[in-house]
PDB file of N, CA and C in Angstrom:
ATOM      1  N   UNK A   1      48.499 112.870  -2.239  1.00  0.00           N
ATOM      2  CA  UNK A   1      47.790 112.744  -3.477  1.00  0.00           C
ATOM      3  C   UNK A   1      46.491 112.007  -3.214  1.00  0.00           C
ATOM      4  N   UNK A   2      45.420 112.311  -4.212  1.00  0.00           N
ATOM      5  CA  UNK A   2      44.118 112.110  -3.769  1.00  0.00           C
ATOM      6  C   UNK A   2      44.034 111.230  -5.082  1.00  0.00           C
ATOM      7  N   UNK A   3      42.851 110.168  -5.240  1.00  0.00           N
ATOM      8  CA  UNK A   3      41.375 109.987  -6.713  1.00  0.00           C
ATOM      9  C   UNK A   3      40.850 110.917  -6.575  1.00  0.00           C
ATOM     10  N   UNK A   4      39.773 111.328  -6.900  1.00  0.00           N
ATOM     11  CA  UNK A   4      38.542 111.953  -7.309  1.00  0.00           C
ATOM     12  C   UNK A   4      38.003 110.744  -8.508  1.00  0.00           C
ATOM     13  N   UNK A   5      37.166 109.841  -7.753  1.00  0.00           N
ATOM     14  CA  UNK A   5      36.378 109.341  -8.658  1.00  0.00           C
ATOM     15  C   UNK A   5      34.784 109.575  -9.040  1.00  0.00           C
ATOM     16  N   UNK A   6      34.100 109.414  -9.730  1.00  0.00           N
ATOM     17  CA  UNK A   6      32.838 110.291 -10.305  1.00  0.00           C
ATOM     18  C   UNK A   6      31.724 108.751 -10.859  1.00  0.00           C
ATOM     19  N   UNK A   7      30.467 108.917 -10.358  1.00  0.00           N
ATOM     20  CA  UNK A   7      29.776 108.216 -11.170  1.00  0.00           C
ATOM     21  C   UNK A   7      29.025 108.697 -11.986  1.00  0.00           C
ATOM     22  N   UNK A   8      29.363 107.973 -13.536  1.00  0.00           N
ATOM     23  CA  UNK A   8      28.550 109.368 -14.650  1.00  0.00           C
ATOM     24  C   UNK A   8      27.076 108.819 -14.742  1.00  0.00           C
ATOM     25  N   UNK A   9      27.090 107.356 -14.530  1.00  0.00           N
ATOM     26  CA  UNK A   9      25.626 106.394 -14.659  1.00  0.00           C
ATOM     27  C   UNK A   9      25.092 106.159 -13.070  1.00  0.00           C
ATOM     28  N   UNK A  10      24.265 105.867 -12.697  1.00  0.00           N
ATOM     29  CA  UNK A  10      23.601 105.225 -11.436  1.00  0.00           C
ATOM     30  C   UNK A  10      24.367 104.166 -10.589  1.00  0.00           C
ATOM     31  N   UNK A  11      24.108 103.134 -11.372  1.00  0.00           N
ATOM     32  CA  UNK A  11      24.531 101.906 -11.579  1.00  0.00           C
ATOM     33  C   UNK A  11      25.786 101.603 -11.584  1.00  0.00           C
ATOM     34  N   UNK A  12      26.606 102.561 -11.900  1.00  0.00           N
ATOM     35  CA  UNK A  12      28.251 102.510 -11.896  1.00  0.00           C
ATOM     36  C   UNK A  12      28.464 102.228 -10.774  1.00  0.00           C
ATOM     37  N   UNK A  13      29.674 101.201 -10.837  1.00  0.00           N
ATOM     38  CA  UNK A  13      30.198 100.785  -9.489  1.00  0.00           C
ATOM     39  C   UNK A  13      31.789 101.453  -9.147  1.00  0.00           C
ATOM     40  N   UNK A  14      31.977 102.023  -7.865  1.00  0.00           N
ATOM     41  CA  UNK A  14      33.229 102.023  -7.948  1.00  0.00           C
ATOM     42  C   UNK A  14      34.393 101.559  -7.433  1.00  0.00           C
ATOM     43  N   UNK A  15      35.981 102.140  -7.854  1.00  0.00           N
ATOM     44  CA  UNK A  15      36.748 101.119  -7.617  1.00  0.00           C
ATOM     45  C   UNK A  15      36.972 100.393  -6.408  1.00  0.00           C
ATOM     46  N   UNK A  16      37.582  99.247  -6.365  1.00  0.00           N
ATOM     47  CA  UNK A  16      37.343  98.487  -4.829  1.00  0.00           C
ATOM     48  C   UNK A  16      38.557  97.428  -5.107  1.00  0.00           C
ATOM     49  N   UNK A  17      39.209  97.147  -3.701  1.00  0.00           N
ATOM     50  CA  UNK A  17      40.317  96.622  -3.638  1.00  0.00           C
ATOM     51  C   UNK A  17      39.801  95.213  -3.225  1.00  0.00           C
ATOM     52  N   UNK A  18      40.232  94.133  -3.825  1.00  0.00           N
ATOM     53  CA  UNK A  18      39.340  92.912  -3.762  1.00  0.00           C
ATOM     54  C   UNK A  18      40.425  92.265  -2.036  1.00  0.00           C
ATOM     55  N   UNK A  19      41.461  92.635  -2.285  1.00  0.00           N
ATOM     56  CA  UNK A  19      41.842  92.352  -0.362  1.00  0.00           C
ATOM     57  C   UNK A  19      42.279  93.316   0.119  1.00  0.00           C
ATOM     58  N   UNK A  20      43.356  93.570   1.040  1.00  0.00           N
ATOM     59  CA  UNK A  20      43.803  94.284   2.101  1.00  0.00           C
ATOM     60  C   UNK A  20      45.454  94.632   0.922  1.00  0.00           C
ATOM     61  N   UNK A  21      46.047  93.278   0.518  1.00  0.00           N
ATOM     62  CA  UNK A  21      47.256  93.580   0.095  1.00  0.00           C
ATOM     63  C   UNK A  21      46.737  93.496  -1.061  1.00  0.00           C
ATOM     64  N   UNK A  22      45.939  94.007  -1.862  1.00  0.00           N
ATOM     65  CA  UNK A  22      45.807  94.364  -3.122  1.00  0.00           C
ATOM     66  C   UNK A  22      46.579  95.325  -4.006  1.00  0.00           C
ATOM     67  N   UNK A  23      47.389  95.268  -5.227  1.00  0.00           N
ATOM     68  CA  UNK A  23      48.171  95.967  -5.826  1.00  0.00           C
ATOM     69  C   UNK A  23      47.415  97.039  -6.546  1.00  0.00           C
ATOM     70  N   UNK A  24      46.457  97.162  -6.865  1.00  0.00           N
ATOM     71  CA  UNK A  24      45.545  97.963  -7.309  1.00  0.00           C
ATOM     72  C   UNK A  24      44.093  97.714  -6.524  1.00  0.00           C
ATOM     73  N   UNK A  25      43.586  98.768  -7.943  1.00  0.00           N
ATOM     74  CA  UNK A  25      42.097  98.693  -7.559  1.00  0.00           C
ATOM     75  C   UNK A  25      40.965  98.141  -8.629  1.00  0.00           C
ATOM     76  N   UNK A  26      40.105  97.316  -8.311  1.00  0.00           N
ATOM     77  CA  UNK A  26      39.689  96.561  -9.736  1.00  0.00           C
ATOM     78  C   UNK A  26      38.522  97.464 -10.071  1.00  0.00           C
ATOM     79  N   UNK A  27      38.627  97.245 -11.423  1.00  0.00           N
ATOM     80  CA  UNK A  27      37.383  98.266 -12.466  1.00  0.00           C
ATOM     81  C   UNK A  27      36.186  97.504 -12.698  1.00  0.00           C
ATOM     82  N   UNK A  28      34.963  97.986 -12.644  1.00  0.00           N
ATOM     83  CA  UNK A  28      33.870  97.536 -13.381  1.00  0.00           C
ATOM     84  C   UNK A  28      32.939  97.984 -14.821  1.00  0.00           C
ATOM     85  N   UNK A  29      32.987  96.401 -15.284  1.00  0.00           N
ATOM     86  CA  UNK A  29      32.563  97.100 -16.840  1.00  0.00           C
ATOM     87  C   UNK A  29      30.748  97.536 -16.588  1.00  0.00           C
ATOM     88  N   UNK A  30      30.357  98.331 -17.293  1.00  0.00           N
ATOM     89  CA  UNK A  30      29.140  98.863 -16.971  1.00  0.00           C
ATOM     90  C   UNK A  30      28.385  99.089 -18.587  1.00  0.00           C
ATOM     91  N   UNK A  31      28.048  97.856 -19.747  1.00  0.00           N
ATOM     92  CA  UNK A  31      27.893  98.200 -20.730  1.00  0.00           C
ATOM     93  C   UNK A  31      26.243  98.444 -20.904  1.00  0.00           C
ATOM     94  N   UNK A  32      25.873  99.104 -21.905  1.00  0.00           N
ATOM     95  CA  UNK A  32      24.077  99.316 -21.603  1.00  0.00           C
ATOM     96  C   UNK A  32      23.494  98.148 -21.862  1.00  0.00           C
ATOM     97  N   UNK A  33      24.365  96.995 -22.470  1.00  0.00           N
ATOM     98  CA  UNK A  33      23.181  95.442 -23.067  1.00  0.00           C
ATOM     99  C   UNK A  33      24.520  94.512 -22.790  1.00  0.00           C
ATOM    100  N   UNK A  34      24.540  93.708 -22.469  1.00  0.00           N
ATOM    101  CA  UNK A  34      25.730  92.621 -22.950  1.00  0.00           C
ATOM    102  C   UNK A  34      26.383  93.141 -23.855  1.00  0.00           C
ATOM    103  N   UNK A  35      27.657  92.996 -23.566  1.00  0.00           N
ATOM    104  CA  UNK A  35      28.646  93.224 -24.540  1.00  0.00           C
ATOM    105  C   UNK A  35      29.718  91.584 -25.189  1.00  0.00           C
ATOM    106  N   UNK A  36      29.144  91.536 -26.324  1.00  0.00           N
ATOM    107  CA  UNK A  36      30.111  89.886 -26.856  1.00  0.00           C
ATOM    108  C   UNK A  36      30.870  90.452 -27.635  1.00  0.00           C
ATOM    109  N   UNK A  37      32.428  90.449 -27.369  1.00  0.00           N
ATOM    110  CA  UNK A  37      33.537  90.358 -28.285  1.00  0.00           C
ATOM    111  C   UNK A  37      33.867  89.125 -28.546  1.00  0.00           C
ATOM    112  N   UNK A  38      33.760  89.119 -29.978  1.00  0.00           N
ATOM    113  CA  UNK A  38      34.063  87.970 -30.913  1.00  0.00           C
ATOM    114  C   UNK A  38      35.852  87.705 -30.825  1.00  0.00           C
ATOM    115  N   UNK A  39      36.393  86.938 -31.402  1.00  0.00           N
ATOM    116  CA  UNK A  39      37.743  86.081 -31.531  1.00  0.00           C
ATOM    117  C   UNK A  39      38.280  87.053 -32.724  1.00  0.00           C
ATOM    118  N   UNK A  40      39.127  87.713 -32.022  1.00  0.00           N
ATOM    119  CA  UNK A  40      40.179  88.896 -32.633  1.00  0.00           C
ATOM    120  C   UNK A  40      39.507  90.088 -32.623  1.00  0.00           C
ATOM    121  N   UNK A  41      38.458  90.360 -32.398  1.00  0.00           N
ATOM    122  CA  UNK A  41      37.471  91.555 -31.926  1.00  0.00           C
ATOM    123  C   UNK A  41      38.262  92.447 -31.090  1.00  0.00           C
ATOM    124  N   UNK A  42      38.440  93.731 -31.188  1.00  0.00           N
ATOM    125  CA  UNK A  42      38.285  94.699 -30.190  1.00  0.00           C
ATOM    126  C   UNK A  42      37.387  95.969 -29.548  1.00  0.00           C
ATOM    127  N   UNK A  43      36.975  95.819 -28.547  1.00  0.00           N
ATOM    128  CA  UNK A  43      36.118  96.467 -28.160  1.00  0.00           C
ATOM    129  C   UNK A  43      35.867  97.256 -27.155  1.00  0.00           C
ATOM    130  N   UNK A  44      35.966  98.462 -27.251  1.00  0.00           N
ATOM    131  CA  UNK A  44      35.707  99.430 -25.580  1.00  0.00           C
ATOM    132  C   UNK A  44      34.822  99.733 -24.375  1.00  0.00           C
ATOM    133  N   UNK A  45      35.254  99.236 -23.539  1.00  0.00           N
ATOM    134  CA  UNK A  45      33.995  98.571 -22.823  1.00  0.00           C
ATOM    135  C   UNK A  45      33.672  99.507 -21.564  1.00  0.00           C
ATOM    136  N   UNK A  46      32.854 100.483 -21.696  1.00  0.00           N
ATOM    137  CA  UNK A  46      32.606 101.162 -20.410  1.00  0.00           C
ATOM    138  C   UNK A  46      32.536 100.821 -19.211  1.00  0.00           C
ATOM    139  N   UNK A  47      32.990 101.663 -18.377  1.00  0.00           N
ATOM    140  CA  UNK A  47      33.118 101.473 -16.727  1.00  0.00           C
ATOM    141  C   UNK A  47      31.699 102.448 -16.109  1.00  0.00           C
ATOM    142  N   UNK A  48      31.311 103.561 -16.648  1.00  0.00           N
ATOM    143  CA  UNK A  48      30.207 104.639 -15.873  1.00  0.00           C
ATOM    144  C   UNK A  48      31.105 105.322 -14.908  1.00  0.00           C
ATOM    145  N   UNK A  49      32.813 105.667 -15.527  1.00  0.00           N
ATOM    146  CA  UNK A  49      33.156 106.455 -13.911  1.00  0.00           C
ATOM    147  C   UNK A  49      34.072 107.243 -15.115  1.00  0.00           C
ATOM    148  N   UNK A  50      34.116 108.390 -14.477  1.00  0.00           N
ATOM    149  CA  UNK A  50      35.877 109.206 -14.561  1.00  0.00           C
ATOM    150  C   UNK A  50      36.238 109.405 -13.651  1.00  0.00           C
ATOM    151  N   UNK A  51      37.633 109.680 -13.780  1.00  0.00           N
ATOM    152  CA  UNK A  51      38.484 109.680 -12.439  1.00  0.00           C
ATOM    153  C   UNK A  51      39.191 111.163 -12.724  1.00  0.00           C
ATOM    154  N   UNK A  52      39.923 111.826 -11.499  1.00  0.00           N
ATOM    155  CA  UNK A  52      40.386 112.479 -11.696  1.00  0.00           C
ATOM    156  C   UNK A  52      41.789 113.186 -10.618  1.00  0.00           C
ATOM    157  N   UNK A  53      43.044 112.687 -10.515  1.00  0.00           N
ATOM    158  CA  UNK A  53      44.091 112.518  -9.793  1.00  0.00           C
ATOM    159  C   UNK A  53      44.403 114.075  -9.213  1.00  0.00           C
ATOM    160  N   UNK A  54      44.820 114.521  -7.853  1.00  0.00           N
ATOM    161  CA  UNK A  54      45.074 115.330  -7.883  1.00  0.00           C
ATOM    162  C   UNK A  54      46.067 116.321  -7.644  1.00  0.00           C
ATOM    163  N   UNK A  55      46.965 115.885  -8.487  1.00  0.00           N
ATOM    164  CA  UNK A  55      48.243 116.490  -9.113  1.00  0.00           C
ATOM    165  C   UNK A  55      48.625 116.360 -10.225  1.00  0.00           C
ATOM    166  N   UNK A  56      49.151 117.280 -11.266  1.00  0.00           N
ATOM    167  CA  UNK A  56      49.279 116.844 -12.571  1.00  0.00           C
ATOM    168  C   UNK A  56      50.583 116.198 -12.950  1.00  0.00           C
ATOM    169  N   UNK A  57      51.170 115.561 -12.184  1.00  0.00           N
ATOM    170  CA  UNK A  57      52.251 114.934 -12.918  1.00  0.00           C
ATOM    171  C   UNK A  57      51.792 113.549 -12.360  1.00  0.00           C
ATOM    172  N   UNK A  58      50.608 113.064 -11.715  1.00  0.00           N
ATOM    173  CA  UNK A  58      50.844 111.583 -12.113  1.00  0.00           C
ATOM    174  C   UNK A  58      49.652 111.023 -13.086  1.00  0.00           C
ATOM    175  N   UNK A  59      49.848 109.770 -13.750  1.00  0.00           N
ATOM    176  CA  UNK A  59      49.112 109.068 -14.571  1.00  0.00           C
ATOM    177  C   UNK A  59      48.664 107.622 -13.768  1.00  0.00           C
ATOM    178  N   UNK A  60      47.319 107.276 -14.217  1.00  0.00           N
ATOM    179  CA  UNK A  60      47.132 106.477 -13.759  1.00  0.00           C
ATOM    180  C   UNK A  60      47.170 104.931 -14.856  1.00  0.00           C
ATOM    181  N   UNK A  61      47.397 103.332 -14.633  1.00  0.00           N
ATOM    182  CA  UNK A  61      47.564 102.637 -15.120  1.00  0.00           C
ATOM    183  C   UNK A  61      46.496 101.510 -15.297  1.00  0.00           C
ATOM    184  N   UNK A  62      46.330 100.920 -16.383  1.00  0.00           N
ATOM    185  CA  UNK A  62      45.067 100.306 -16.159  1.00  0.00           C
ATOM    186  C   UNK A  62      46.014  98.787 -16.691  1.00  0.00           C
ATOM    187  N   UNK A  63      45.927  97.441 -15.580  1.00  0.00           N
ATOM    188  CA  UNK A  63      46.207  96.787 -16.084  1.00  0.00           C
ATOM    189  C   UNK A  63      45.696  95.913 -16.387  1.00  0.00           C
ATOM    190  N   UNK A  64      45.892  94.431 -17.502  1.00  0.00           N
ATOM    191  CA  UNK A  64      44.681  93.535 -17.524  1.00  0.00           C
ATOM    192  C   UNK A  64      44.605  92.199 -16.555  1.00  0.00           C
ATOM    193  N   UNK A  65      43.858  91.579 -16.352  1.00  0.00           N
ATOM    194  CA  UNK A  65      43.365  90.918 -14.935  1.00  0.00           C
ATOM    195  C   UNK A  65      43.988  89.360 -16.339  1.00  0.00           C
ATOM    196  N   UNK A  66      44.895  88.470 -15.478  1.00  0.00           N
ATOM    197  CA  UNK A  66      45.520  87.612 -15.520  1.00  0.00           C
ATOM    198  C   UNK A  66      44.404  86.341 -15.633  1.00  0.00           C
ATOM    199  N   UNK A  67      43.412  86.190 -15.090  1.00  0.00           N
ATOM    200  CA  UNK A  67      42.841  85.341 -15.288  1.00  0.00           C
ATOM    201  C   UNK A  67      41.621  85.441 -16.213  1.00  0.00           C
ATOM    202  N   UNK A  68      41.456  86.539 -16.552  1.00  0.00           N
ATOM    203  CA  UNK A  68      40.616  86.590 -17.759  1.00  0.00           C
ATOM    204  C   UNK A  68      41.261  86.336 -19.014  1.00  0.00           C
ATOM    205  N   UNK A  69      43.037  86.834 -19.099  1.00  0.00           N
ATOM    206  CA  UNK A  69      43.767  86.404 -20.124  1.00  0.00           C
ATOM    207  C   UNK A  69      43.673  84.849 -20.527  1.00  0.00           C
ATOM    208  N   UNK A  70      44.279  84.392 -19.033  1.00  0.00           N
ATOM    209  CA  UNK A  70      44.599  82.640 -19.333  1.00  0.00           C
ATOM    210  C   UNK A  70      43.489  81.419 -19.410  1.00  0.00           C
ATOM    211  N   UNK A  71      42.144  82.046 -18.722  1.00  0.00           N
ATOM    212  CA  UNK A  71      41.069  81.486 -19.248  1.00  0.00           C
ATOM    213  C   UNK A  71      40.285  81.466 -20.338  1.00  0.00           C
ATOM    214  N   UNK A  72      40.500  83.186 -21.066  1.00  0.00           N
ATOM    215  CA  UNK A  72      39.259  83.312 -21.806  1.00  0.00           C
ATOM    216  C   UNK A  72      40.047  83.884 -23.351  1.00  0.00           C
ATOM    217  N   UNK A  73      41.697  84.580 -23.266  1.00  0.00           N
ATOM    218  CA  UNK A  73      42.296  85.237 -23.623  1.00  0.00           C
ATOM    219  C   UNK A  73      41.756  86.610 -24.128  1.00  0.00           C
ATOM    220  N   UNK A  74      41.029  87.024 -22.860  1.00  0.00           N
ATOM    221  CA  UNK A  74      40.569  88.892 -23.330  1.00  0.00           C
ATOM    222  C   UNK A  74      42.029  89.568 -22.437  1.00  0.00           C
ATOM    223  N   UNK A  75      42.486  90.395 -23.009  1.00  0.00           N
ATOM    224  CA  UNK A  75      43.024  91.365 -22.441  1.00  0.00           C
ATOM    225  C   UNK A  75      43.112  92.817 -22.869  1.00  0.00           C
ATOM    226  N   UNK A  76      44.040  93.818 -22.547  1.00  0.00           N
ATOM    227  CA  UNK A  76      43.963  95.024 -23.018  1.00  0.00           C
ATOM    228  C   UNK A  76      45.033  95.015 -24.607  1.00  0.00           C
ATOM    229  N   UNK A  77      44.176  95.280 -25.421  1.00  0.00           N
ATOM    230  CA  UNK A  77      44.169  95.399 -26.435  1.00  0.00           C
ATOM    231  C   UNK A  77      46.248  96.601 -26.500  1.00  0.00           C
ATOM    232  N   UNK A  78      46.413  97.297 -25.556  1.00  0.00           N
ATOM    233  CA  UNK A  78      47.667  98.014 -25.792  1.00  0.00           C
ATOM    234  C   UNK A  78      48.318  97.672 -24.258  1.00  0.00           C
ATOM    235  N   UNK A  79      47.980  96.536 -23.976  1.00  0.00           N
ATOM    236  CA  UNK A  79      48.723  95.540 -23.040  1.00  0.00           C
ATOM    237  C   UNK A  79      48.843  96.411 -20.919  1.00  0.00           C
ATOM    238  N   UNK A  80      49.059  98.004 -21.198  1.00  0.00           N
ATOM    239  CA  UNK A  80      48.931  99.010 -19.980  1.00  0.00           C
ATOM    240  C   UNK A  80      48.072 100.071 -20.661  1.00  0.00           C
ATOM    241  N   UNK A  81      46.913 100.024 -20.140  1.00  0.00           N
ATOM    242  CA  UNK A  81      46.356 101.663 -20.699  1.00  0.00           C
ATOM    243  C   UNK A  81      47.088 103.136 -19.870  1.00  0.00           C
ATOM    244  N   UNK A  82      47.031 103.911 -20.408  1.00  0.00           N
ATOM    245  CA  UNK A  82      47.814 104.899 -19.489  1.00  0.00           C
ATOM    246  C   UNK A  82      46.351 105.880 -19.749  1.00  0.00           C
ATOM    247  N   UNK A  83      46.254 106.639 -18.677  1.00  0.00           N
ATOM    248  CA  UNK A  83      45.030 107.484 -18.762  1.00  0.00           C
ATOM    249  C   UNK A  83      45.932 108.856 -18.079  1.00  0.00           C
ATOM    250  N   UNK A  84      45.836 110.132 -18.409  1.00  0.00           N
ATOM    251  CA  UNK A  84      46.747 111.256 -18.435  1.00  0.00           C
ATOM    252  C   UNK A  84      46.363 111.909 -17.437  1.00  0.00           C
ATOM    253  N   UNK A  85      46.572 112.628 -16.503  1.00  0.00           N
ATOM    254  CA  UNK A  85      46.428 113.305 -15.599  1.00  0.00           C
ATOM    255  C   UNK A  85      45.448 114.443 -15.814  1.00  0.00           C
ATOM    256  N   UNK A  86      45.073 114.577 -16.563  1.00  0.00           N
ATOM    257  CA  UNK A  86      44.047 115.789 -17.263  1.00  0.00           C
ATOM    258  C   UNK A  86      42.540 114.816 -17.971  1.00  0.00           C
ATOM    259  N   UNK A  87      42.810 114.007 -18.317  1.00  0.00           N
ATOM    260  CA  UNK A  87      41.435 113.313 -18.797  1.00  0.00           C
ATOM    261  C   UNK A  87      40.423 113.266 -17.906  1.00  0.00           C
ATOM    262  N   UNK A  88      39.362 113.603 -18.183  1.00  0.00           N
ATOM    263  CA  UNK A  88      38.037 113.596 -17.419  1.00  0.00           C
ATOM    264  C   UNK A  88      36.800 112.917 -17.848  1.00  0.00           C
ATOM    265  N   UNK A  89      37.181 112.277 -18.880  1.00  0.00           N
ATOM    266  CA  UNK A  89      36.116 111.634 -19.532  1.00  0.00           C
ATOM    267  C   UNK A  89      35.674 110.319 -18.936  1.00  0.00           C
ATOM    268  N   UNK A  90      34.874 109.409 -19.862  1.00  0.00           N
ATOM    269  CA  UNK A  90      34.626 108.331 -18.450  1.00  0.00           C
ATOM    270  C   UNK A  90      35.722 107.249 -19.372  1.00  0.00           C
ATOM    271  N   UNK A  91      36.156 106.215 -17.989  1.00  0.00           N
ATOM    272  CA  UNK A  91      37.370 105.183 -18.658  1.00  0.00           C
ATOM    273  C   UNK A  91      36.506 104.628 -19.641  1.00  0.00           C
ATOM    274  N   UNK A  92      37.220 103.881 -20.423  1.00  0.00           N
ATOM    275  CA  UNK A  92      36.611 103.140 -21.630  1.00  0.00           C
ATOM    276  C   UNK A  92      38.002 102.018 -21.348  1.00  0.00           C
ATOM    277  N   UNK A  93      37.820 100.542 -21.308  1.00  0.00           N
ATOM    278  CA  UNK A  93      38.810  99.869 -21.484  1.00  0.00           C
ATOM    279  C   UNK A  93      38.846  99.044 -22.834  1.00  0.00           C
ATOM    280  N   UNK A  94      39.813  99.357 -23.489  1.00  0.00           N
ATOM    281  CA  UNK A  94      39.807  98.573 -24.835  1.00  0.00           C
ATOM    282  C   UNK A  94      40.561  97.252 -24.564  1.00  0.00           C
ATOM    283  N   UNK A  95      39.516  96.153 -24.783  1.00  0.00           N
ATOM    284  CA  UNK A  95      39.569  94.746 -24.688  1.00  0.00           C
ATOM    285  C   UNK A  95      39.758  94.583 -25.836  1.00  0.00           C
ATOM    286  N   UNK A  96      40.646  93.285 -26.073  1.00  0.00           N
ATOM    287  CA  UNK A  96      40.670  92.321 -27.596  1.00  0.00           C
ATOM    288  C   UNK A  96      40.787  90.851 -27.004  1.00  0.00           C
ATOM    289  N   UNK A  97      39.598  90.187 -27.817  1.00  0.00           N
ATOM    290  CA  UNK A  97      39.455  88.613 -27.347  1.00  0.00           C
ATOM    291  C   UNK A  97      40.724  88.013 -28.395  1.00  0.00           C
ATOM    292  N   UNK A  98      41.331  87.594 -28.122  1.00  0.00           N
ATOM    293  CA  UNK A  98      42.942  86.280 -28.464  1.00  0.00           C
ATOM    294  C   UNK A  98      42.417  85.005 -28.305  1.00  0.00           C
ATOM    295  N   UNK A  99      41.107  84.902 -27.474  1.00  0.00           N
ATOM    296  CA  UNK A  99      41.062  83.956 -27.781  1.00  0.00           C
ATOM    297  C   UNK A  99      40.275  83.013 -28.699  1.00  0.00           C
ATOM    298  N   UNK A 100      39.498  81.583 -28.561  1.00  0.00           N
ATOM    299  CA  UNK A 100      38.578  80.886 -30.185  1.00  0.00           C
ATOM    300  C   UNK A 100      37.654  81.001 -29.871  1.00  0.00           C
ATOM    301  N   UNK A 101      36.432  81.245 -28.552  1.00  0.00           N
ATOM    302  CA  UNK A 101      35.439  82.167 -28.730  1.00  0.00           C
ATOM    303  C   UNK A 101      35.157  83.035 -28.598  1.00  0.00           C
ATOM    304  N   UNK A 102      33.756  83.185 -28.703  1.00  0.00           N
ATOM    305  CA  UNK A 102      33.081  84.626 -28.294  1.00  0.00           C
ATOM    306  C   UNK A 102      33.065  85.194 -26.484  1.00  0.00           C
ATOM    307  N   UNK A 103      33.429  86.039 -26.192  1.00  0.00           N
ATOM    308  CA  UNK A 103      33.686  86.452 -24.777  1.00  0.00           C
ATOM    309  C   UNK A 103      32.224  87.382 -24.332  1.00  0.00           C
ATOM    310  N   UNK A 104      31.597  87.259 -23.781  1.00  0.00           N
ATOM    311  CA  UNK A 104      30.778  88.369 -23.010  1.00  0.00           C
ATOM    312  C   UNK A 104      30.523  88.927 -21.894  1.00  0.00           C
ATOM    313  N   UNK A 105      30.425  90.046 -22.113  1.00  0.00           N
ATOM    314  CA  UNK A 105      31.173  91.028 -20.473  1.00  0.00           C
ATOM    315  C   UNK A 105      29.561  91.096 -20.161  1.00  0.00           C
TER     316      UNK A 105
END
């Protein structure tokens, strides 16, 4: 089984394993101005990539990064995004700030 990952913007960065024993692969947000989610805000925050797996029975998982939770309380708004084996569009990650300020990506 393969990615096929795509940059739809320039500037898009793509995915990258921050070590060797890394459990995934980390995403980058790519918004056109600062993006500030306010305290209980949710907001979808572009990456500039689609991906595209190549076999149709697997899905890929998007999970949220632990230290942005316990520092800042942003996480994914539906806790695992699941993205479908057929989607081609570009990721969008829906963040919700939990926590008492304003967060900016």
């Amino acid at each position: 089984m393969y990615l096929s990952v795509q940059k739809l913007r320039p500037h898009a960065q793509l995915p990258k394993r921050a070590t060797a024993q890394s459990a995934g692969y980390d995403l980058y947000a790519l918004p056109e101005s600062p993006l500030t989610i306010q305290p209980g805000e949710i907001c979808k925050v572009p990456t500039g990539i689609a991906v595209a797996p190549s076999r149709p029975d697997v899905a890929l998982c998007i999970f949220p990064r632990s230290g942005l939770s316990t520092k800042h309380g942003i996480t994914l708004i539906n806790s695992v995004g699941l993205v479908d084996s057929d989607y081609r569009g570009e990721l969008l990650i829906p963040l919700v700030n939990h926590g008492t300020e304003p967060f900016t990506v």
